[in-house]
Protein backbone atom coordinates (compact mmCIF):
# COMPACT_ATOMS: atom_id res chain seq x y z
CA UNK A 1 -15.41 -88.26 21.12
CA UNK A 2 -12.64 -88.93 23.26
CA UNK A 3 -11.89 -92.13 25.00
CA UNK A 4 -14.75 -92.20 27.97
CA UNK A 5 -13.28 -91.48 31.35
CA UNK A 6 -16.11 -90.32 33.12
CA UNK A 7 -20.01 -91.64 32.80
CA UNK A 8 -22.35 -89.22 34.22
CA UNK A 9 -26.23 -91.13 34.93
CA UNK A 10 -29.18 -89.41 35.37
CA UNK A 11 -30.46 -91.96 37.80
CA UNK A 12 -34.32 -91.31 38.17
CA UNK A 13 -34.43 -91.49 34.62
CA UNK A 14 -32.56 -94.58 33.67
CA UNK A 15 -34.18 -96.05 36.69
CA UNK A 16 -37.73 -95.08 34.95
CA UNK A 17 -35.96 -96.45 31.56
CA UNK A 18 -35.66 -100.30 32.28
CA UNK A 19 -38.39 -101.96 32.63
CA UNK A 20 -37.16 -104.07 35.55
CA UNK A 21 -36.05 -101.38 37.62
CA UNK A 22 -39.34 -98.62 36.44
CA UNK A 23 -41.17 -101.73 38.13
CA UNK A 24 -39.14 -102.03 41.24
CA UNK A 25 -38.83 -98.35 42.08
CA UNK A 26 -42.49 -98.25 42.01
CA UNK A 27 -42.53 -100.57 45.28
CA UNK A 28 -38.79 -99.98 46.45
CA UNK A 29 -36.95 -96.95 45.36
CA UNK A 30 -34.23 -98.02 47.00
CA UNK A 31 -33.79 -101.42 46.11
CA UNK A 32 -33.54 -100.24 42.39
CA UNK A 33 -31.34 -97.55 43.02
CA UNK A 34 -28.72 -101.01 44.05
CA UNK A 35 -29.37 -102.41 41.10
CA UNK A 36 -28.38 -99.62 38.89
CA UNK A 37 -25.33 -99.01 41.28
CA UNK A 38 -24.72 -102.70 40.56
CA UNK A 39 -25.07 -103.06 37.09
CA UNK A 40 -22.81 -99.79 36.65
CA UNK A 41 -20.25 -101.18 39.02
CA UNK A 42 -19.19 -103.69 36.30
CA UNK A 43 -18.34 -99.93 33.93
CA UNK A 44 -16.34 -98.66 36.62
CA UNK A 45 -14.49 -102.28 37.49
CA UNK A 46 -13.90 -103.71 34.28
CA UNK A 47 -13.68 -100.49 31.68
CA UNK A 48 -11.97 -98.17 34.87
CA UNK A 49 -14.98 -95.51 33.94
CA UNK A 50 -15.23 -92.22 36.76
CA UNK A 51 -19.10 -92.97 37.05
CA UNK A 52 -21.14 -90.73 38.47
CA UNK A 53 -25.02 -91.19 39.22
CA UNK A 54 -27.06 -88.03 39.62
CA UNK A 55 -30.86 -88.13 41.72
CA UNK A 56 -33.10 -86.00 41.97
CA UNK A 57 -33.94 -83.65 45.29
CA UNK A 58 -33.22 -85.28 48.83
CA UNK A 59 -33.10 -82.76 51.32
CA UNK A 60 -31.71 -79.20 51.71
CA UNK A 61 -28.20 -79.99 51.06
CA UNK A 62 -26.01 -81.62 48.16
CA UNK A 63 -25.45 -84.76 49.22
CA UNK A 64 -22.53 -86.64 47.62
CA UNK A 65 -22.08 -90.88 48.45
CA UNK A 66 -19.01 -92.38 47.57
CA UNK A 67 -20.07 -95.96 46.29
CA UNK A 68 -18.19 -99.05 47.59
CA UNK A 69 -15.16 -96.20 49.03
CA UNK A 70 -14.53 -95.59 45.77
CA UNK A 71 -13.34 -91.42 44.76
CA UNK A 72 -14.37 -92.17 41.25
CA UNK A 73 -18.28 -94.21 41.53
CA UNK A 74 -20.34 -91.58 43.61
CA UNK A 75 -24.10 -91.26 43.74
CA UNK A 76 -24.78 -87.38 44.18
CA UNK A 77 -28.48 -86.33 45.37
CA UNK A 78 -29.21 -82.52 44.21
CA UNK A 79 -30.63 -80.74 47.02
CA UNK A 80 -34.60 -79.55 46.69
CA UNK A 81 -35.41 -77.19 44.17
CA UNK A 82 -32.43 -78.27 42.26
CA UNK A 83 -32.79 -81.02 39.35
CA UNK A 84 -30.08 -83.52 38.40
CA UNK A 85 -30.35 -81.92 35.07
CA UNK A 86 -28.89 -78.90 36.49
CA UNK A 87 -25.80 -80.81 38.24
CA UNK A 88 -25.63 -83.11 35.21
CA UNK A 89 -25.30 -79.52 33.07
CA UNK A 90 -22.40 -78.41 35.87
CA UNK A 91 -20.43 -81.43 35.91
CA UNK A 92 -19.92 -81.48 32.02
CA UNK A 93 -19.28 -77.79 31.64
CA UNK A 94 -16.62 -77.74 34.51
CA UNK A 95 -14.78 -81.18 33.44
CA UNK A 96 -11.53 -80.78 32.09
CA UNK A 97 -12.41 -82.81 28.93
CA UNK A 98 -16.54 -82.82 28.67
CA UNK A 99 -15.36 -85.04 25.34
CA UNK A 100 -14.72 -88.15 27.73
CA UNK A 101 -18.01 -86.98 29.53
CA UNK A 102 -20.92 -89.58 27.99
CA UNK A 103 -24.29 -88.47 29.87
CA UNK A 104 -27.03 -91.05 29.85
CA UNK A 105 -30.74 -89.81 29.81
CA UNK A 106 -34.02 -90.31 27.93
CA UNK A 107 -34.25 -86.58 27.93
CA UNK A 108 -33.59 -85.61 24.77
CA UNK A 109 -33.37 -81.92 25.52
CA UNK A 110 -31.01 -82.63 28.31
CA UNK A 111 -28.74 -84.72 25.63
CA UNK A 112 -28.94 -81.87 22.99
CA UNK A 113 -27.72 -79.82 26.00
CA UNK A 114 -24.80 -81.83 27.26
CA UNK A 115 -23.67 -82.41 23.72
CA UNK A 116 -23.89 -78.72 23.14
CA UNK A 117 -21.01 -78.35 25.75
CA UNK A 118 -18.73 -81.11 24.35
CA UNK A 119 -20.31 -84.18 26.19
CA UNK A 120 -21.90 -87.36 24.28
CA UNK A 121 -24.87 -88.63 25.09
CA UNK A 122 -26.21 -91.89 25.27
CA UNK A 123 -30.27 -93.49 26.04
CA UNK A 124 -30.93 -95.62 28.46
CA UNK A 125 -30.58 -98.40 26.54
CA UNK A 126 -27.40 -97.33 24.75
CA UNK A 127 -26.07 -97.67 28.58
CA UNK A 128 -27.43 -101.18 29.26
CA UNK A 129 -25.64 -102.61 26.29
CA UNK A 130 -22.83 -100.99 27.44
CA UNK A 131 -23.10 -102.43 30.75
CA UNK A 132 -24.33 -106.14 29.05
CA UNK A 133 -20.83 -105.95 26.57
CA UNK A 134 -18.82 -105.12 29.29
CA UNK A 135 -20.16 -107.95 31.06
CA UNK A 136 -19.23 -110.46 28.38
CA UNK A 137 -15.99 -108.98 28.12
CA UNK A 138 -15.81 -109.95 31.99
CA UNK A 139 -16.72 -113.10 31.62
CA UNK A 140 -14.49 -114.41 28.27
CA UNK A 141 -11.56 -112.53 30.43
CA UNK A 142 -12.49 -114.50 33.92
CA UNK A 143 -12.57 -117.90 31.26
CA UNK A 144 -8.59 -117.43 29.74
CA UNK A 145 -7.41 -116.69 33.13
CA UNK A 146 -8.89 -119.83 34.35
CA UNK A 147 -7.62 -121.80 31.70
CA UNK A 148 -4.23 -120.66 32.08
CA UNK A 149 -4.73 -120.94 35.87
CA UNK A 150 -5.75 -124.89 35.21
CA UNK A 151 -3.15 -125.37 32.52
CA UNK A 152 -0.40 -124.04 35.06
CA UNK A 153 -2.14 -126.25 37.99
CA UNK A 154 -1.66 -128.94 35.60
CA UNK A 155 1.91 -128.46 34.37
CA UNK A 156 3.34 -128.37 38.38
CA UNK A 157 1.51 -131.88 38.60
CA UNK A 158 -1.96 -130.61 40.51
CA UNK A 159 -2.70 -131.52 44.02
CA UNK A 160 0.66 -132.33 46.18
């Protein structure tokens, strides 16, 4: 595979995946929707990923929600009668490269299709490590820069 440039999520089912977020959606959909969003953010900040988070059926109408203002972290909601399967199978056969296209789903028959077009595919838990390394990377990255930021506070003599 390629270098990953563009992470495509089939939401319900990662959502139904974690355990912490199967068990929030049961009594707020919505409020574990954020916390994927959230916990995907840190792909799309830190590693530059195109993400890409695909729900199932809300209303007549493709409905596509930038996340944050961003043009590369959307949340798209297929209309009715259409799965996220289906625009999950669309997205990766009309990419440029479906090599940098890594598709994350339990659905095994959904990963055998994806990868049948050129895409990887990754579980649900392949994706939170992702998320958790990137994370760490984060943080170590966030710790030189304020050492170097204290070092050079230091060096001009600190406070004034």
């Amino acid at each position: 595979m390629s270098a990953i440039t563009h992470l495509i999520v089939d939401g319900s089912n990662v959502l139904q995946a974690w355990p912490d977020t199967r068990a929030m959606a049961r009594t707020d959909r919505e409020a574990a929707r954020t916390l994927l969003i959230r916990r995907l953010a840190g792909l799309h900040d830190g590693a530059g990923w195109r993400i890409t988070v695909v729900f199932d059926g809300r209303g007549d109408a493709l409905q596509f929600e930038p996340v944050g203002g961003a043009s590369d972290f959307a949340c798209i909601y297929t209309p009715s009668g259409t799965t996220a399967d289906d625009i999950i199978e669309q997205l990766v056969a009309k990419s440029a490269d479906p090599a940098a296209c890594l598709v994350a789903t339990a659905d095994m028959a959904e990963r055998a299709t994806v990868e049948a077009a050129g895409a990887d595919g990754c579980s649900p838990g392949e994706l939170l490590r992702r998320i958790e390394a990137q994370q760490s990377r984060d943080g170590r990255a966030m710790a030189r820069r304020g050492s170097v930021t204290e070092r050079v506070w230091r060096e001009k003599g600190g406070l004034s």
